[in-house]
N, C-alpha and C. Protein backbone atom coordinates (compact mmCIF):
# COMPACT_ATOMS: atom_id res chain seq x y z
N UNK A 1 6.59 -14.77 -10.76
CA UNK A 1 6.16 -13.95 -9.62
C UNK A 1 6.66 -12.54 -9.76
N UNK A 2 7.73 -12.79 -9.54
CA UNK A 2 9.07 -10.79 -10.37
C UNK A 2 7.99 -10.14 -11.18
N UNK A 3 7.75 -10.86 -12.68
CA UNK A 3 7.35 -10.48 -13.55
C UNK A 3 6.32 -9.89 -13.44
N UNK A 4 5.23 -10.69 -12.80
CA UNK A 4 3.80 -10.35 -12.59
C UNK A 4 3.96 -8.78 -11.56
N UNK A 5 4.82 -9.14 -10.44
CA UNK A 5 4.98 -8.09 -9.37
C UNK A 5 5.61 -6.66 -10.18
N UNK A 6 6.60 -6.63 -10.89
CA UNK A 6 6.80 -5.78 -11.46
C UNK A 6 5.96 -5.21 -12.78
N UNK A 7 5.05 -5.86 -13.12
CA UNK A 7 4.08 -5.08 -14.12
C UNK A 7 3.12 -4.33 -13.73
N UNK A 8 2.52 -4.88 -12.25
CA UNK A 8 1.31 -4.31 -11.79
C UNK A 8 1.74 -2.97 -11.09
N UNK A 9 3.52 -2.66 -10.27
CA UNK A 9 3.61 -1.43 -9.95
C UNK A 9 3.12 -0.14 -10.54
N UNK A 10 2.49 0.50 -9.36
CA UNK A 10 2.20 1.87 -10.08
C UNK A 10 3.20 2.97 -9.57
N UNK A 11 4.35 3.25 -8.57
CA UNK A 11 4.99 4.48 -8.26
C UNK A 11 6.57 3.18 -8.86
N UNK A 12 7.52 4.54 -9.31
CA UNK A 12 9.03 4.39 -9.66
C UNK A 12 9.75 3.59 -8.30
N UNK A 13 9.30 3.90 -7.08
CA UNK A 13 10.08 3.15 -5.73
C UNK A 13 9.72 2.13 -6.29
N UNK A 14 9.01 1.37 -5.80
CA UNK A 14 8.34 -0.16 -5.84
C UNK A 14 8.99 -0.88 -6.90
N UNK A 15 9.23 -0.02 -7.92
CA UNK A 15 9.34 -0.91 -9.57
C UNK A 15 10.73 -0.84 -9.58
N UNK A 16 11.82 0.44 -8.97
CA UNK A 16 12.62 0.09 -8.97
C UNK A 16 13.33 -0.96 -7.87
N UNK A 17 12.95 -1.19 -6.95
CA UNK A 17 12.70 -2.46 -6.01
C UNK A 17 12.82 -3.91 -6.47
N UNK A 18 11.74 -3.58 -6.92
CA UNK A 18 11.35 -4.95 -8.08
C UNK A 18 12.48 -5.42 -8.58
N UNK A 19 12.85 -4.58 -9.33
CA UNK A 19 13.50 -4.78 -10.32
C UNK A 19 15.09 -5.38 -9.84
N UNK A 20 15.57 -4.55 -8.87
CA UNK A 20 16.73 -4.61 -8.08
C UNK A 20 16.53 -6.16 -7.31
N UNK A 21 15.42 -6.59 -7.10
CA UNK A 21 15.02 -8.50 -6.08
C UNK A 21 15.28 -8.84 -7.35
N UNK A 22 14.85 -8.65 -8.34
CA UNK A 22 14.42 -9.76 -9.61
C UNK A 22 15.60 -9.66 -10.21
N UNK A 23 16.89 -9.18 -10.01
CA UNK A 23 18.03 -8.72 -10.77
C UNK A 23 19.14 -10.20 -9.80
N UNK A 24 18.64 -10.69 -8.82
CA UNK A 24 19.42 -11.52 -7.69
C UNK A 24 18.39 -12.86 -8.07
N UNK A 25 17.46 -13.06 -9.19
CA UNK A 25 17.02 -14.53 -9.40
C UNK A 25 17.88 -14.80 -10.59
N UNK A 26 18.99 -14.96 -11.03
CA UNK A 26 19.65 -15.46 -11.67
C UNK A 26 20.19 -16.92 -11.63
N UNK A 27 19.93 -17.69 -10.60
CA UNK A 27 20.31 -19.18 -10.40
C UNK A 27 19.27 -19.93 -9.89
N UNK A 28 19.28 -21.28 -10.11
CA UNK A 28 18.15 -22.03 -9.52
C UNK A 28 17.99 -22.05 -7.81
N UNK A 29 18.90 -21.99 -7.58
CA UNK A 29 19.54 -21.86 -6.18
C UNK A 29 18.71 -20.98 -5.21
N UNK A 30 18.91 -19.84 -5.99
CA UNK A 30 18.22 -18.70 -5.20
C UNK A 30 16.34 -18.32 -5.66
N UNK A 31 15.63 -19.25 -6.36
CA UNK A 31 14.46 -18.95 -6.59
C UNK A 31 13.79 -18.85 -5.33
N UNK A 32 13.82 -19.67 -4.58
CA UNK A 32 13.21 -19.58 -3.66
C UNK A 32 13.38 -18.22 -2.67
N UNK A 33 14.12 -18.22 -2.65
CA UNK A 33 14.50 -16.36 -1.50
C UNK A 33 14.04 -15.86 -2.37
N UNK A 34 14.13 -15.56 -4.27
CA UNK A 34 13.51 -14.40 -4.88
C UNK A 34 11.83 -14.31 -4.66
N UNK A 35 11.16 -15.75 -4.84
CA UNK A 35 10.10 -16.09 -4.36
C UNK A 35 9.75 -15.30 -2.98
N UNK A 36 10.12 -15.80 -1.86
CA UNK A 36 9.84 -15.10 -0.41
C UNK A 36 10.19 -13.73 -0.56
N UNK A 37 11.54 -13.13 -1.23
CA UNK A 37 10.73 -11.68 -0.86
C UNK A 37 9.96 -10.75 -1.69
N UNK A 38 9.65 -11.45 -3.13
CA UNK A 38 8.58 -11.14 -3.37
C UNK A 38 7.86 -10.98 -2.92
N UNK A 39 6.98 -12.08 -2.26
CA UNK A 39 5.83 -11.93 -0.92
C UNK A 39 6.05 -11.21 -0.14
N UNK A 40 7.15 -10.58 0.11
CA UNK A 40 7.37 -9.76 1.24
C UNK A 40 7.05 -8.38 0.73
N UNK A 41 7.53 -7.97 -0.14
CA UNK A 41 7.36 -7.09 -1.10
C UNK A 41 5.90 -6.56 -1.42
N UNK A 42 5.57 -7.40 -1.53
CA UNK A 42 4.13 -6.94 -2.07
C UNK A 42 2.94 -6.92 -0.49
N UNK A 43 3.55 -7.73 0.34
CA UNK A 43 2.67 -7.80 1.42
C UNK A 43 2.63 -6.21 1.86
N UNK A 44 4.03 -5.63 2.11
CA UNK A 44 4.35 -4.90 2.62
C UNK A 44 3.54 -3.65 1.65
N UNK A 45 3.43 -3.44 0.49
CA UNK A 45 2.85 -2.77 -0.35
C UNK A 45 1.21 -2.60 0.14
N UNK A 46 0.82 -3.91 0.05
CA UNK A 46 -0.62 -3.94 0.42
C UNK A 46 -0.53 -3.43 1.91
N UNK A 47 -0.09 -3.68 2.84
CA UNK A 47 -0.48 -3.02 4.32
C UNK A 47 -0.10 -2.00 4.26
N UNK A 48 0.97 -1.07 3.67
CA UNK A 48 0.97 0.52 3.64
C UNK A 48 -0.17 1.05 3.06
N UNK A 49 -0.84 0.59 2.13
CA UNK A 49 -1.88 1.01 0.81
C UNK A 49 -2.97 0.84 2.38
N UNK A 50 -3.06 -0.01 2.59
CA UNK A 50 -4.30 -0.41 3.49
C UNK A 50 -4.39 0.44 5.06
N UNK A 51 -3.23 0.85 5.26
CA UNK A 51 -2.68 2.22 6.63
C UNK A 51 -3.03 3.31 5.93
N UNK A 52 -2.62 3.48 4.75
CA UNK A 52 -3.08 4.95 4.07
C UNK A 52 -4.33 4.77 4.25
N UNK A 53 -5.28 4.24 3.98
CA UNK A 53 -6.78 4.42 3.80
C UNK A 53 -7.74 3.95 5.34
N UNK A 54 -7.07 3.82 5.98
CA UNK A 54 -7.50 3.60 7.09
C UNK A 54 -7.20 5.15 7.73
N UNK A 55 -5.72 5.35 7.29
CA UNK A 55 -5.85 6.75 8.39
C UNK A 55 -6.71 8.41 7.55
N UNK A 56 -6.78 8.40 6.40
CA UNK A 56 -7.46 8.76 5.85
C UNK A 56 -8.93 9.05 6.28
N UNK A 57 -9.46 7.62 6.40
CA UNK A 57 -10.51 7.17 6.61
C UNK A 57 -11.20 8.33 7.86
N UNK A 58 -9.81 8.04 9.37
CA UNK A 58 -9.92 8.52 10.63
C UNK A 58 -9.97 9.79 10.76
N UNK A 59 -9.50 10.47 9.22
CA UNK A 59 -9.08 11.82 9.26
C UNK A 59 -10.49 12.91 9.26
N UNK A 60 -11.07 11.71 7.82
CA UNK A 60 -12.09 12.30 7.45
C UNK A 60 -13.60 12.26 8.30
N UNK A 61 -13.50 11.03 9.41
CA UNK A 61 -14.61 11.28 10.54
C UNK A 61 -14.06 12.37 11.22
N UNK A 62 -12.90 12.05 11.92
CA UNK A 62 -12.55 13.74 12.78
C UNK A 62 -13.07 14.76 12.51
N UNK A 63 -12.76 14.98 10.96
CA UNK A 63 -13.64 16.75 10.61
C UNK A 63 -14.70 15.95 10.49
N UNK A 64 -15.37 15.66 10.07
CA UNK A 64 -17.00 15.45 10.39
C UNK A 64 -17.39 15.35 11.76
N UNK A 65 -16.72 15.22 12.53
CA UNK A 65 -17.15 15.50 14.03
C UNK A 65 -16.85 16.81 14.55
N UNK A 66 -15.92 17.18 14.16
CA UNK A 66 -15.92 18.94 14.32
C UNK A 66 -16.72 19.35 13.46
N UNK A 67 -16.82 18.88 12.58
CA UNK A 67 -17.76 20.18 11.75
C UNK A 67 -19.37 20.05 11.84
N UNK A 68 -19.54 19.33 12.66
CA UNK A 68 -20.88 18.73 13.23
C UNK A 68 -21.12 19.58 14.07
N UNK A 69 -20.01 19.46 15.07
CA UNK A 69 -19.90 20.38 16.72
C UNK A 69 -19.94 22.26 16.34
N UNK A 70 -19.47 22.44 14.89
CA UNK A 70 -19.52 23.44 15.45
C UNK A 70 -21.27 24.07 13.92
N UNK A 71 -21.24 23.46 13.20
CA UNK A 71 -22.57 23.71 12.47
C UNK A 71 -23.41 22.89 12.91
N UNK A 72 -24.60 23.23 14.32
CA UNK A 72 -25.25 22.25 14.42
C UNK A 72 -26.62 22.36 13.00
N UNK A 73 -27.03 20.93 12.66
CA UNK A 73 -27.67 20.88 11.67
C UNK A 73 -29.24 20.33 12.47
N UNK A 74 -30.07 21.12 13.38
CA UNK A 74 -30.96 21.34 13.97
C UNK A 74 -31.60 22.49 13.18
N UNK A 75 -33.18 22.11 13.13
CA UNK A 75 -34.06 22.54 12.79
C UNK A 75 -35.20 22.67 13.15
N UNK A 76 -35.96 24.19 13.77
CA UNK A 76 -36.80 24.38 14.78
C UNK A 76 -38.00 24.90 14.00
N UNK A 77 -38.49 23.71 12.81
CA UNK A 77 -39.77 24.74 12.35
C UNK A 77 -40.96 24.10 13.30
């Protein structure tokens, strides 16, 4: 799970993260917590990624609604 999670990072936070959970699976003992916050880890990755592009998203209707309001695109031939 570590492994996979730490190959697919793309920014230095995340990977050094990774790396720092996956540095505490050293015993059989503890697979399971390295397991869960893996998942946590990556959940948390995906819903920031998924807030960025949502507010993005909101940003980019806003100016299209101002810039609607103030260039009306009416045509009186």
């Amino acid at each position: 799970m570590f492994r996979f999670a730490y190959a697919n990072q793309n920014t230095a936070s995340a990977s050094a993260t990774c790396a720092e959970a996956a540095s505490c699976c050293t015993s059989r003992s503890s697979a399971y917590n390295c397991i869960v916050m893996g998942a946590i880890m990556m959940a948390s990755i995906i819903i920031f990624r998924q807030i960025t592009i949502i507010v993005i998203s909101i940003l980019v209707l806003v100016l299209l609604a101002i810039l609607s309001c103030v260039t009306p695109t009416r045509c009186d031939c």
